[in-house]
N, C-alpha and C. Protein backbone atom coordinates (compact mmCIF):
# COMPACT_ATOMS: atom_id res chain seq x y z
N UNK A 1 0.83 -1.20 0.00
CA UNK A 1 0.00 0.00 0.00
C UNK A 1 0.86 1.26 0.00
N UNK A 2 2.17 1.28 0.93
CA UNK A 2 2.33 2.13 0.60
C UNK A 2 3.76 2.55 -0.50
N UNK A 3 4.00 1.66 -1.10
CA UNK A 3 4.48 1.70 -2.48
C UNK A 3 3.32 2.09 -3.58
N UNK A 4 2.14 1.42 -3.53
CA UNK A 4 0.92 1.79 -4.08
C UNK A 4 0.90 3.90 -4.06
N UNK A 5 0.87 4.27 -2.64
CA UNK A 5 0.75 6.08 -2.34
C UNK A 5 1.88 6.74 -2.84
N UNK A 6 3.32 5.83 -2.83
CA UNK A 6 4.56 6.75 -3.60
C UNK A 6 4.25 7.02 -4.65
N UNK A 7 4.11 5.86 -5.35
CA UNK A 7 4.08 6.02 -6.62
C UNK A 7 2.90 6.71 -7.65
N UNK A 8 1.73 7.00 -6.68
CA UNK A 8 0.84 8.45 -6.97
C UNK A 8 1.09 9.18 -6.72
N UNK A 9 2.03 9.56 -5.45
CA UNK A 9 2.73 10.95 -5.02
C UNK A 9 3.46 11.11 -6.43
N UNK A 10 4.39 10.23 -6.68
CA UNK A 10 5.61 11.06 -7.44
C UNK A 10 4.98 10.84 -8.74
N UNK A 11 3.51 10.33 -9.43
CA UNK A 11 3.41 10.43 -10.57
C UNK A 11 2.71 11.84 -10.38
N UNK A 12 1.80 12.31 -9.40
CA UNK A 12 1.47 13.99 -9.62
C UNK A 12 2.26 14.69 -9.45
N UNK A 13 2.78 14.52 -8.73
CA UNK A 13 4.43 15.78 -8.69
C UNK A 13 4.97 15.31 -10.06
N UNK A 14 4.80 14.67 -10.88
CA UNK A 14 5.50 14.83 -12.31
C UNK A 14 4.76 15.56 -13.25
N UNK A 15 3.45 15.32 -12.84
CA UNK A 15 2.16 15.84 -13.54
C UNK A 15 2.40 17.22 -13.22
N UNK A 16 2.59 17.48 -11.76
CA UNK A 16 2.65 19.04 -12.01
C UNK A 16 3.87 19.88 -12.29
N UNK A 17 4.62 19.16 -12.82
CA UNK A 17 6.06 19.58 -12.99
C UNK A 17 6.01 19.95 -14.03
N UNK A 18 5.41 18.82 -14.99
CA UNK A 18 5.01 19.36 -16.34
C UNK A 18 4.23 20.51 -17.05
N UNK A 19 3.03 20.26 -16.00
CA UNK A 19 2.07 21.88 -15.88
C UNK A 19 2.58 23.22 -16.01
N UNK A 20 4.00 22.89 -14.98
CA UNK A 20 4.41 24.13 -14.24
C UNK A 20 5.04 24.37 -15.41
N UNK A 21 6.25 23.29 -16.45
CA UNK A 21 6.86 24.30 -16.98
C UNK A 21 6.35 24.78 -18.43
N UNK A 22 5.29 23.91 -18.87
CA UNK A 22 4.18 24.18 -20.29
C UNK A 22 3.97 25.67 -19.84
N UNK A 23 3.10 25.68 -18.60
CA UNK A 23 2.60 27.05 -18.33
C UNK A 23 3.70 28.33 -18.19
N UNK A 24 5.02 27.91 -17.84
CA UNK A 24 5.90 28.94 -17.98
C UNK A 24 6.47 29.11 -19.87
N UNK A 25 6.50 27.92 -20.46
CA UNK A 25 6.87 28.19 -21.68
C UNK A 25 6.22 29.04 -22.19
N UNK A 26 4.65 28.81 -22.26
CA UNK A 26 3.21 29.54 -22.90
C UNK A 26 3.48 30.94 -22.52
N UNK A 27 4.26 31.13 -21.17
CA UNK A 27 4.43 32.61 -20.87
C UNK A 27 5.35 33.26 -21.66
N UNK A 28 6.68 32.67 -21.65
CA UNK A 28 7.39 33.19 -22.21
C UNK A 28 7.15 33.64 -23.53
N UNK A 29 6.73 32.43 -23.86
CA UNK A 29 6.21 33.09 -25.94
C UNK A 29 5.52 34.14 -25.64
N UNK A 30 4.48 34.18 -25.25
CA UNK A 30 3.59 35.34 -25.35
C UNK A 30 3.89 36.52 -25.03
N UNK A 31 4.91 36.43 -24.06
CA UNK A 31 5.19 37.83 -23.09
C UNK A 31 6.68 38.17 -24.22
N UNK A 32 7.43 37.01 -24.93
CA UNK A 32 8.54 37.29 -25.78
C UNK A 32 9.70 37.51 -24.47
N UNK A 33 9.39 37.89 -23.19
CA UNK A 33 10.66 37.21 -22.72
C UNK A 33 11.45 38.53 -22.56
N UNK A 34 12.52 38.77 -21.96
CA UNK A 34 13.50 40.08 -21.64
C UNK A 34 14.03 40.16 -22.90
N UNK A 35 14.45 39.25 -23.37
CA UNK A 35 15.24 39.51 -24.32
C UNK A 35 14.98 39.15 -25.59
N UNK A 36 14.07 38.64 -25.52
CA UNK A 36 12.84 38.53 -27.01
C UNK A 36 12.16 39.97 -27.48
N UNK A 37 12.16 40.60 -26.58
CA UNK A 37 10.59 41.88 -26.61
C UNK A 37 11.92 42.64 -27.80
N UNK A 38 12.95 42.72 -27.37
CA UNK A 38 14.24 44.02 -27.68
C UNK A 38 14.36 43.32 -29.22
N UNK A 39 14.25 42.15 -29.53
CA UNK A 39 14.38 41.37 -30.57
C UNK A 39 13.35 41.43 -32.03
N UNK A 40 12.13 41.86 -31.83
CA UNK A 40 10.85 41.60 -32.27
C UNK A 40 10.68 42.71 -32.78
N UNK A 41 10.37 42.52 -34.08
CA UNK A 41 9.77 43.44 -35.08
C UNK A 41 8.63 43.70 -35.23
N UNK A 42 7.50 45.00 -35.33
CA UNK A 42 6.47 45.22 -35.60
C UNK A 42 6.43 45.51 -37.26
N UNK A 43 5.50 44.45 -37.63
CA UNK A 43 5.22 44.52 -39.50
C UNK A 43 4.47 45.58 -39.55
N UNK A 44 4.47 46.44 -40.55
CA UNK A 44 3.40 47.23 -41.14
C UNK A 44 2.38 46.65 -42.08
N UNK A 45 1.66 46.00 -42.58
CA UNK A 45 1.01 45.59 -43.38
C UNK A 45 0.56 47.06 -44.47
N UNK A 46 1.36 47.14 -45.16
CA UNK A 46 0.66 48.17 -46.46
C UNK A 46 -0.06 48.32 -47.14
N UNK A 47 -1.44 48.61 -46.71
CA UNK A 47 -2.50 47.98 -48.06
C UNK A 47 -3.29 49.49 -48.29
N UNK A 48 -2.43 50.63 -48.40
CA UNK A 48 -3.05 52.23 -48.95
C UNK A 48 -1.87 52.93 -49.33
N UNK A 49 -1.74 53.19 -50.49
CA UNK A 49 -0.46 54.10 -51.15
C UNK A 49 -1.04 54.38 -52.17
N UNK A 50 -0.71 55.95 -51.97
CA UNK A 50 -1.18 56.62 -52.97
C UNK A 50 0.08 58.26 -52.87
N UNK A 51 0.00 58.63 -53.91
CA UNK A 51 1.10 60.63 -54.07
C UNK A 51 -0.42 61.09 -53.37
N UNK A 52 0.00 62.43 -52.67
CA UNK A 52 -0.90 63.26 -51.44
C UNK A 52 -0.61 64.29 -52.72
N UNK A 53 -1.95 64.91 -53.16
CA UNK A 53 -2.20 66.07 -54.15
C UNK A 53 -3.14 67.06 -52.82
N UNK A 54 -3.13 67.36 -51.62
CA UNK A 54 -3.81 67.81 -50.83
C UNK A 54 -3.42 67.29 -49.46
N UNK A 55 -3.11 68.91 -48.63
CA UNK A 55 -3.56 68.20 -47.11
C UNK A 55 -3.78 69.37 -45.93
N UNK A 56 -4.78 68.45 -45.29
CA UNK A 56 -5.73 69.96 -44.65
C UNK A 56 -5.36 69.10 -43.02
N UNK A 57 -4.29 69.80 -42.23
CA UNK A 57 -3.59 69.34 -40.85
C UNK A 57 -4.61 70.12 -40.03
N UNK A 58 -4.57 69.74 -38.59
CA UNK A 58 -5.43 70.98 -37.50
C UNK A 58 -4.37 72.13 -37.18
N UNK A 59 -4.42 73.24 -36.68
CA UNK A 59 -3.57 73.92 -36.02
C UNK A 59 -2.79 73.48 -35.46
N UNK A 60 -1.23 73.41 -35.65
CA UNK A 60 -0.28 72.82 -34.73
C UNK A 60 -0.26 71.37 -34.76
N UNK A 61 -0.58 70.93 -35.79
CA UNK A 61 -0.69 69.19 -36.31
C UNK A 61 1.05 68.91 -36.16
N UNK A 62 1.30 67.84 -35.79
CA UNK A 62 2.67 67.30 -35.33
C UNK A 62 2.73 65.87 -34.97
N UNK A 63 3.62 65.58 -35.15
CA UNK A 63 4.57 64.31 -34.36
C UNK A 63 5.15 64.10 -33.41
N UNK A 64 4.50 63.77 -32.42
CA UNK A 64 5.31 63.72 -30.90
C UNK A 64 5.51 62.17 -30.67
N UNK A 65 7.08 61.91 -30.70
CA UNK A 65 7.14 60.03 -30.13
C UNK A 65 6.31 59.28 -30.99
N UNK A 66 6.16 59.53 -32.01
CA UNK A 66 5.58 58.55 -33.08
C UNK A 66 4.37 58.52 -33.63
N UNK A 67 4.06 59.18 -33.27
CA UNK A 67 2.03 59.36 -32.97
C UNK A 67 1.86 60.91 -33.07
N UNK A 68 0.68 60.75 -34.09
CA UNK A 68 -0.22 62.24 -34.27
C UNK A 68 -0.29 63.08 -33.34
N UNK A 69 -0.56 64.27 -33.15
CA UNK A 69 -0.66 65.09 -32.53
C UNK A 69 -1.67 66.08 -33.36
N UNK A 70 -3.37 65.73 -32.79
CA UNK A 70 -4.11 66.32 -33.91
C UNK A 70 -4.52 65.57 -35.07
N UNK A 71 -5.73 65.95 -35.79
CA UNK A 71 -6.26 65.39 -37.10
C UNK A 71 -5.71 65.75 -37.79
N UNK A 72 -5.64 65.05 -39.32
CA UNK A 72 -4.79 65.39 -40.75
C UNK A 72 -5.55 64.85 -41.74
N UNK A 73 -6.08 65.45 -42.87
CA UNK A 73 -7.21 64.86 -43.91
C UNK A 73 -5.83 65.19 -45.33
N UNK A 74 -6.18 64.44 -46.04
CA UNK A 74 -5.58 64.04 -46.95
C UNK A 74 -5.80 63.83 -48.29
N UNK A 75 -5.95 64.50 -49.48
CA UNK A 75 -6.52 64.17 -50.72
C UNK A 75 -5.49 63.61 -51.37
N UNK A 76 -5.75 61.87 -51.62
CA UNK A 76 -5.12 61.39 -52.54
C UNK A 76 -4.77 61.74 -54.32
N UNK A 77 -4.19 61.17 -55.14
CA UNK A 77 -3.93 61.17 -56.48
C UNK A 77 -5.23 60.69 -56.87
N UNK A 78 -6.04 59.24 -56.56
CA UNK A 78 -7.21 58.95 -56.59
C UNK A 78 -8.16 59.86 -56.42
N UNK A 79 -8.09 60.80 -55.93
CA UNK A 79 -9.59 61.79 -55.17
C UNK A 79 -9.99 61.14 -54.28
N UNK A 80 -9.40 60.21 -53.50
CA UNK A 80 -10.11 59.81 -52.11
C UNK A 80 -9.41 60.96 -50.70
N UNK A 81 -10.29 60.63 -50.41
CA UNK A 81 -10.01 61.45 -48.95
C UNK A 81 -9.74 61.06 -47.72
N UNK A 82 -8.64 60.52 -46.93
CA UNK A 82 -8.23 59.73 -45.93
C UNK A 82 -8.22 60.55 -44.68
N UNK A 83 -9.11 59.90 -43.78
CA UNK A 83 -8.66 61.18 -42.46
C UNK A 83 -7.94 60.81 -41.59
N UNK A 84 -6.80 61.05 -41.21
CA UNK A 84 -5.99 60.55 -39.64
C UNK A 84 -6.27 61.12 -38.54
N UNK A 85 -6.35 60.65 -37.65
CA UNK A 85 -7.02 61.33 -36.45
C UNK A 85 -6.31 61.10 -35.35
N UNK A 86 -6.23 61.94 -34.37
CA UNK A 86 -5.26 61.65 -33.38
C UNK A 86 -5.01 61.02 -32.34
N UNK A 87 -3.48 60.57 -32.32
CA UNK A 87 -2.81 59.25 -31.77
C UNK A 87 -2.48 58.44 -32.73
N UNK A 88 -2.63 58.78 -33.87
CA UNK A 88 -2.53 57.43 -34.63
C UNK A 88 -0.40 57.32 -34.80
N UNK A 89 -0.32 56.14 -34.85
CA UNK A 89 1.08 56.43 -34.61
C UNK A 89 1.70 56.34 -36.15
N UNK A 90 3.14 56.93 -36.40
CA UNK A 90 3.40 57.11 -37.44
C UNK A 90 4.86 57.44 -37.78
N UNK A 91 5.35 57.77 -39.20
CA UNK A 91 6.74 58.06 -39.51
C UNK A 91 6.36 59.05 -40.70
N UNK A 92 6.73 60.56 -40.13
CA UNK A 92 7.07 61.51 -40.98
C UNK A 92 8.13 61.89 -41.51
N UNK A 93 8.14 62.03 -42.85
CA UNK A 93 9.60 62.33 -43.18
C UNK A 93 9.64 63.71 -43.97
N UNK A 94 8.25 63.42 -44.73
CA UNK A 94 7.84 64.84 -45.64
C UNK A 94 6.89 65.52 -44.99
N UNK A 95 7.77 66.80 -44.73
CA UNK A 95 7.25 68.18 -44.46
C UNK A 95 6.38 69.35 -45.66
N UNK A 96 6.65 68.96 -46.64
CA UNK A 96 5.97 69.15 -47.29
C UNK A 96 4.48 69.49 -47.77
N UNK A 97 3.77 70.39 -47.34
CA UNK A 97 2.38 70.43 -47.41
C UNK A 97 1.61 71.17 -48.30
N UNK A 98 1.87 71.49 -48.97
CA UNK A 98 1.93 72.45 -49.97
C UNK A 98 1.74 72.25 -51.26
N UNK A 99 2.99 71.55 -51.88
CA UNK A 99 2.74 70.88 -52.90
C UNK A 99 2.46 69.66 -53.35
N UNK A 100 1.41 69.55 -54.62
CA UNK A 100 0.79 68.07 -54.99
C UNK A 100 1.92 67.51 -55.35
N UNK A 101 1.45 66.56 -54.75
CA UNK A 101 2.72 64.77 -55.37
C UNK A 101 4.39 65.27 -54.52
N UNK A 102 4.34 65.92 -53.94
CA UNK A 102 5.59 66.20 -52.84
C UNK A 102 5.66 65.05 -52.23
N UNK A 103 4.29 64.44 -51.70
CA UNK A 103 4.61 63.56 -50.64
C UNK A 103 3.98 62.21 -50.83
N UNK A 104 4.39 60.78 -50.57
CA UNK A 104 3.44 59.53 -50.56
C UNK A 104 2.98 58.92 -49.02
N UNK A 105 1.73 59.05 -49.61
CA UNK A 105 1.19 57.80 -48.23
C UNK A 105 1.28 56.74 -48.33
N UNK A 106 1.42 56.07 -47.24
CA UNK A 106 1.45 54.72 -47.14
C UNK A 106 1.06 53.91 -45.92
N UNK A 107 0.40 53.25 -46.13
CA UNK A 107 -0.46 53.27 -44.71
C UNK A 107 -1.20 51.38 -44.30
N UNK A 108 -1.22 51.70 -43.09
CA UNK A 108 -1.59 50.19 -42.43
C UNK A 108 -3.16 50.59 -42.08
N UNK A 109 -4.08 49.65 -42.75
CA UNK A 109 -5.42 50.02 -42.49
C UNK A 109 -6.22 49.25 -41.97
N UNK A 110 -7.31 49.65 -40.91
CA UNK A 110 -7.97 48.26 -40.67
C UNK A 110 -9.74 48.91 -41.09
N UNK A 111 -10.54 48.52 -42.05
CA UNK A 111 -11.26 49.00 -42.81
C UNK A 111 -11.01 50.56 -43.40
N UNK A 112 -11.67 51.55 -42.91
CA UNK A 112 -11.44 52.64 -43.44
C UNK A 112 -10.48 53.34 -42.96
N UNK A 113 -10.04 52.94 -41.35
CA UNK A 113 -9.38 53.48 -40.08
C UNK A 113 -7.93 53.52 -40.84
N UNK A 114 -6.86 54.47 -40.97
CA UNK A 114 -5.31 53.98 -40.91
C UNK A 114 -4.97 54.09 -39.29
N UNK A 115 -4.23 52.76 -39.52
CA UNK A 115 -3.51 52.71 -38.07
C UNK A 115 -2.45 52.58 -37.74
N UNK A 116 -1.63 53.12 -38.97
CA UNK A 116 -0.25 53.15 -39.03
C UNK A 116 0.15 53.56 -39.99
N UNK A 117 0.88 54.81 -40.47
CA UNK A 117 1.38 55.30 -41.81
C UNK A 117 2.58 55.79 -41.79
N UNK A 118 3.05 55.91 -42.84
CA UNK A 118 4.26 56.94 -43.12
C UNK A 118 4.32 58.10 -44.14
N UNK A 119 4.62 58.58 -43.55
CA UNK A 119 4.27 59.99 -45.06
C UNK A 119 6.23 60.69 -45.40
N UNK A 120 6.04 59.95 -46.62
CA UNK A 120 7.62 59.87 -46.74
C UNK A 120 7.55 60.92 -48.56
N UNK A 121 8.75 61.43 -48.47
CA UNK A 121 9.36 62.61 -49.94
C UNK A 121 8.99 61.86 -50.67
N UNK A 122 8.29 62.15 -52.33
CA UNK A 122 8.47 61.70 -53.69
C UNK A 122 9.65 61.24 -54.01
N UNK A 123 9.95 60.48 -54.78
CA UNK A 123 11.30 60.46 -55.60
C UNK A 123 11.57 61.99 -56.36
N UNK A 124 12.46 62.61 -56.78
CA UNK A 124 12.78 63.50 -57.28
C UNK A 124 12.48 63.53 -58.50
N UNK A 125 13.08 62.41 -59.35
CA UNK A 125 12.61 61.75 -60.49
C UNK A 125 11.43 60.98 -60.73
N UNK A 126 10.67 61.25 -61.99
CA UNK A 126 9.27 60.21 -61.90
C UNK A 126 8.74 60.18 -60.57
N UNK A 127 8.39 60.93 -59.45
CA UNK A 127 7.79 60.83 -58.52
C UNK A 127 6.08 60.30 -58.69
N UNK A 128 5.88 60.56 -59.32
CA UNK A 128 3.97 60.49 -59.73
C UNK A 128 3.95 58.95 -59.74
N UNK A 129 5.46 58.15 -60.35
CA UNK A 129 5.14 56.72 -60.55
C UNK A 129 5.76 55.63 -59.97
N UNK A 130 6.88 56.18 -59.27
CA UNK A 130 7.93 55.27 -58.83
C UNK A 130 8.30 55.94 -57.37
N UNK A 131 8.48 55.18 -56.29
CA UNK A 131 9.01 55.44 -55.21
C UNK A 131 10.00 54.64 -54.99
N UNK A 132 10.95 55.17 -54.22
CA UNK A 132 11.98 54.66 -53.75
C UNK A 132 12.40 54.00 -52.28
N UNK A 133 12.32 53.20 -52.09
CA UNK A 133 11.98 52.25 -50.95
C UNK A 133 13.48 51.62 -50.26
N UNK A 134 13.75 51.33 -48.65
CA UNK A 134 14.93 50.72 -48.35
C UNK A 134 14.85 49.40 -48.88
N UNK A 135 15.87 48.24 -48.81
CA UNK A 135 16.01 46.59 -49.41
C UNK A 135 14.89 45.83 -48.95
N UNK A 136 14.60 45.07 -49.76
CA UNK A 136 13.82 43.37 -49.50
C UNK A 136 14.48 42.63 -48.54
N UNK A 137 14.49 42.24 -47.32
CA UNK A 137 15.11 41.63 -46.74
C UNK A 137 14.52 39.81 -46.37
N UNK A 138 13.33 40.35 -46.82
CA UNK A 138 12.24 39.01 -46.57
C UNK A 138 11.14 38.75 -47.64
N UNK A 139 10.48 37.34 -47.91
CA UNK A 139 8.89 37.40 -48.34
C UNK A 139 8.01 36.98 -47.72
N UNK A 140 6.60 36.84 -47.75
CA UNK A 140 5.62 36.15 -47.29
C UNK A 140 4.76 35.25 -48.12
N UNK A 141 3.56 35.19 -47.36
CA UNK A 141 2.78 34.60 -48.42
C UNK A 141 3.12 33.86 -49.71
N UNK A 142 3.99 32.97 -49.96
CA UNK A 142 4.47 32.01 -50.60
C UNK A 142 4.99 33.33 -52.16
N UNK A 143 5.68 34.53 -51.31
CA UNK A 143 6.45 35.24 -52.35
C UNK A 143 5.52 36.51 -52.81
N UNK A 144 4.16 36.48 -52.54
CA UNK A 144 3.62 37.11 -53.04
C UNK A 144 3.32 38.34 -52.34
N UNK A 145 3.98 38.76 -51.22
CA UNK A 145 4.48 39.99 -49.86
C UNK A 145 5.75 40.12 -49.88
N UNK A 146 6.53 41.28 -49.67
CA UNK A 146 7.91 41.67 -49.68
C UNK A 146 7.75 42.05 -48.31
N UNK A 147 8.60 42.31 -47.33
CA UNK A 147 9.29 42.28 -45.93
C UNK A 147 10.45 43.77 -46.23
N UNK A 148 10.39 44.52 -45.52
CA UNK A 148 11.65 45.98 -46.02
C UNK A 148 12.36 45.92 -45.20
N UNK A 149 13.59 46.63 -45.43
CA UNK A 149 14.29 46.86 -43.88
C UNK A 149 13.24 47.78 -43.01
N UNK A 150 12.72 48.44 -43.26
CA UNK A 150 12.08 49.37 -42.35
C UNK A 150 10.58 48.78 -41.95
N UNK A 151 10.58 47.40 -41.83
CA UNK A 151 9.98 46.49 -41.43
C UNK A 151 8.01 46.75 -41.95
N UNK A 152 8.42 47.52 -43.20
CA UNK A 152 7.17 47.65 -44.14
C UNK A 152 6.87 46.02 -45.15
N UNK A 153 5.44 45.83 -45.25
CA UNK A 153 5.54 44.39 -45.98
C UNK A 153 4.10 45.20 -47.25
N UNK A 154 5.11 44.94 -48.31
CA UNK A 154 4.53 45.58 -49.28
C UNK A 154 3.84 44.42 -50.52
N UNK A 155 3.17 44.59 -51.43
CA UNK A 155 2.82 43.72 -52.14
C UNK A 155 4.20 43.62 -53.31
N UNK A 156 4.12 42.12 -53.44
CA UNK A 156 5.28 42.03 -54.63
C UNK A 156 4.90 41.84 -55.99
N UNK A 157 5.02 42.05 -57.27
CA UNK A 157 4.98 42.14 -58.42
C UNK A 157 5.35 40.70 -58.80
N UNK A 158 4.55 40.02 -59.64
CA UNK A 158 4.75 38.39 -60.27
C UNK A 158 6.30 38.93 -61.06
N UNK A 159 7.27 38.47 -60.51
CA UNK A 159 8.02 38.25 -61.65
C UNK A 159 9.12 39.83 -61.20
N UNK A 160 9.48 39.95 -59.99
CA UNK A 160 10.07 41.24 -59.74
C UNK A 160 11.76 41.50 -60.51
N UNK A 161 11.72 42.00 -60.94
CA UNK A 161 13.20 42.79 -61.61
C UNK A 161 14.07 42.86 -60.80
N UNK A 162 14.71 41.99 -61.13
CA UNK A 162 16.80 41.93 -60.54
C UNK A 162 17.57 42.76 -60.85
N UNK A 163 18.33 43.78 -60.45
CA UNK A 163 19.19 44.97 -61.17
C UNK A 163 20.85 44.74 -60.75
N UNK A 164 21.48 43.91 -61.17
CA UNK A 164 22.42 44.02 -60.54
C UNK A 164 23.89 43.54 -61.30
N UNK A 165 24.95 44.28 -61.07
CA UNK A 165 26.18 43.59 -62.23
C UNK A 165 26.28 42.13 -62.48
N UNK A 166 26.20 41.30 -61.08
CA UNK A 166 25.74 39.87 -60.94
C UNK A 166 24.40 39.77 -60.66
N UNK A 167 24.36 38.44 -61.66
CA UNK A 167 23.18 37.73 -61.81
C UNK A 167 22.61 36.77 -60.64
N UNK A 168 21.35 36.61 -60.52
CA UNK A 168 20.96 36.12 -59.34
C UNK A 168 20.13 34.85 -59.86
N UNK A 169 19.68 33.83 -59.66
CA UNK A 169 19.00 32.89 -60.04
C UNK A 169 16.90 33.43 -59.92
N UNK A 170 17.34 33.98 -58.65
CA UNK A 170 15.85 33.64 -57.86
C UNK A 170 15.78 35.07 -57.21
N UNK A 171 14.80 35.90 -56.86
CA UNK A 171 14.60 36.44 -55.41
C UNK A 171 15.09 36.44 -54.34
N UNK A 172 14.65 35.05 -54.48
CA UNK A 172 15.12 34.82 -52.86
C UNK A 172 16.88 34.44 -52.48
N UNK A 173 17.75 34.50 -53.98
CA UNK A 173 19.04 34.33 -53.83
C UNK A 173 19.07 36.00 -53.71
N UNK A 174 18.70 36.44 -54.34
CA UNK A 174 19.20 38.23 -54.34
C UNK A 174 18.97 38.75 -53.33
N UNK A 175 17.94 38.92 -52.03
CA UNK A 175 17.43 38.98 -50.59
C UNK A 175 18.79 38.62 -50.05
N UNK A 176 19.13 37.15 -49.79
CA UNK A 176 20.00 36.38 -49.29
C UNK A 176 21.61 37.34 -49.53
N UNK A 177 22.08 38.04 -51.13
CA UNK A 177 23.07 38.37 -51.27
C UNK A 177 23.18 39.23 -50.92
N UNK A 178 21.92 40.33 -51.26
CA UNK A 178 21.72 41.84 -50.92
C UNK A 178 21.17 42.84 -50.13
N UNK A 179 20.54 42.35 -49.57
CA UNK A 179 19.50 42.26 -48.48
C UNK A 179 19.98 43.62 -47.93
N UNK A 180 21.32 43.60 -47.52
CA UNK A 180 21.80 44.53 -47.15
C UNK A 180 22.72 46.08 -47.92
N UNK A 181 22.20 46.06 -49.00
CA UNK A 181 22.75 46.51 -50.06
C UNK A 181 22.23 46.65 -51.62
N UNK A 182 21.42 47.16 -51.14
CA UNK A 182 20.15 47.28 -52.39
C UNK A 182 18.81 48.07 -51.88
N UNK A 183 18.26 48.56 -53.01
CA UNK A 183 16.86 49.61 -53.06
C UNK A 183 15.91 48.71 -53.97
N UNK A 184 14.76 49.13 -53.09
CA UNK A 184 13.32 48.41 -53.87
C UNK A 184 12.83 49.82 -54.23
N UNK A 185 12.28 49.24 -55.87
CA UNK A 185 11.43 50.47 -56.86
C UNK A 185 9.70 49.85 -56.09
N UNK A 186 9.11 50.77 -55.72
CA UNK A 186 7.69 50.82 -55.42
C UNK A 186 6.91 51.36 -56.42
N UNK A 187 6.17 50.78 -57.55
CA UNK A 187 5.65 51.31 -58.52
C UNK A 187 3.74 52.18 -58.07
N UNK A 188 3.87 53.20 -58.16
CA UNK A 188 2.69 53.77 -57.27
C UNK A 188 1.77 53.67 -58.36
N UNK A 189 1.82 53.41 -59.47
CA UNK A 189 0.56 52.77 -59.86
C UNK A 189 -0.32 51.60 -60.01
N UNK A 190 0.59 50.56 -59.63
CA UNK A 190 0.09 49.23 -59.61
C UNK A 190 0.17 48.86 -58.07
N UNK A 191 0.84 49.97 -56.84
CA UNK A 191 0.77 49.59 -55.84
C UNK A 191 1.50 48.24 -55.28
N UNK A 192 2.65 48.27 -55.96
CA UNK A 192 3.37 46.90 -55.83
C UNK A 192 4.55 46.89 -56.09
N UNK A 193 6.24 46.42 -55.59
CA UNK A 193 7.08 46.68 -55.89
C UNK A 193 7.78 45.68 -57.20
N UNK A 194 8.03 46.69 -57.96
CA UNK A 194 8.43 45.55 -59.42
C UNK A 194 9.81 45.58 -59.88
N UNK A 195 10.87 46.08 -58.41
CA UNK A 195 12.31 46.28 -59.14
C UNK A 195 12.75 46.04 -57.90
N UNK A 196 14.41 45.46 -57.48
CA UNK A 196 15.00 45.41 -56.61
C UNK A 196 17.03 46.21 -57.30
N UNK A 197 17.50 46.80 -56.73
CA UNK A 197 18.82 47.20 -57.34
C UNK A 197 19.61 47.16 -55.99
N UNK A 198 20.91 46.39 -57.00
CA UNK A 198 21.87 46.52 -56.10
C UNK A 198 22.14 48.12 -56.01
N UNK A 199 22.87 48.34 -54.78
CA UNK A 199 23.37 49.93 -54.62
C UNK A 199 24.78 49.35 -55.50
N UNK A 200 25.27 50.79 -56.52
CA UNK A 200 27.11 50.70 -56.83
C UNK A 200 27.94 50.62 -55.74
């Protein structure tokens, strides 16, 4: 009998040993951990780009720590009208308000709402059609999502353009070579990137 009680003692104390450390693993993933959190990238999902031909800010509209400060309405190249509203968090680069096609949106949306944008300079050149974007560093969706350094995930073009003195087989060899050393063309009319170049 009481070989019978050990050996239920020490099979629940195994039982809960196991509990204990499932339930600490489950923590760690979720919580990412001290040194996971510093590690972890927030994706942008890009699904609104358009050149800004219009923009009507509130008084004293700004960027404080990442996030709006104040409403900002927006007339696209389309004639749509996007409103940001404040808190929404973000990356300004173009100051620009003034003039049409100065500046592109680009934006993380969840129905009509943006909930994450960047409002970054035209290209200098061909601005109306081509933007200029940091490297491909990644894909998704079985190739059909690009990954940026600036941890933007943009739609990819069937069949994207290799630019480079050496030849690459694949995409995903040119990522692998260049990743760190190369510019993605963002074509603003098809909303999709259809060029990758090595930098000289």
């Amino acid at each position: 009998m009481r070989l019978f009680l050990s050996a239920r003692l020490w099979a629940t104390f195994g039982v809960l040993t196991v509990l204990g450390l499932v339930t600490f693993g489950m923590y760690a993933f979720v919580s990412g951990g001290s040194s996971a959190s510093g590690n972890s990238r927030a994706l942008h999902n890009i699904d609104l780009i358009a050149a800004v031909t219009g923009t009507q800010p509130d008084e004293g509209w700004q960027v404080d720590n990442g996030k709006t400060v104040g409403n900002i309405t927006l007339t696209l190249d389309d004639g749509r009208i996007v409103a940001i509203v404040d808190g929404t968090p973000s990356e300004v680069t173009c100051t620009n308000f003034t003039e049409p096609y100065a500046c592109v949106l680009l934006a993380d949306t969840l129905g009509t709402a943006v909930i994450w944008f960047a409002y970054v300079p035209a290209d200098g050149k061909n601005g109306k059609q081509m933007l200029t974007l940091p490297a491909l560093v990644d894909m998704q969706a079985g190739g059909d999502l690009g990954v940026l350094q600036n941890d933007m995930v943009i739609k990819l073009a069937t069949g994207v353009d290799r630019t480079c003195e050496s030849e690459t087989a694949t995409l995903r060899e040119f990522i692998t070579k260049y990743s760190s050393n190369s510019i993605s063309m963002l074509n603003l009319l098809a909303d999709e990137i259809t060029e990758v170049i090595c930098k000289p």
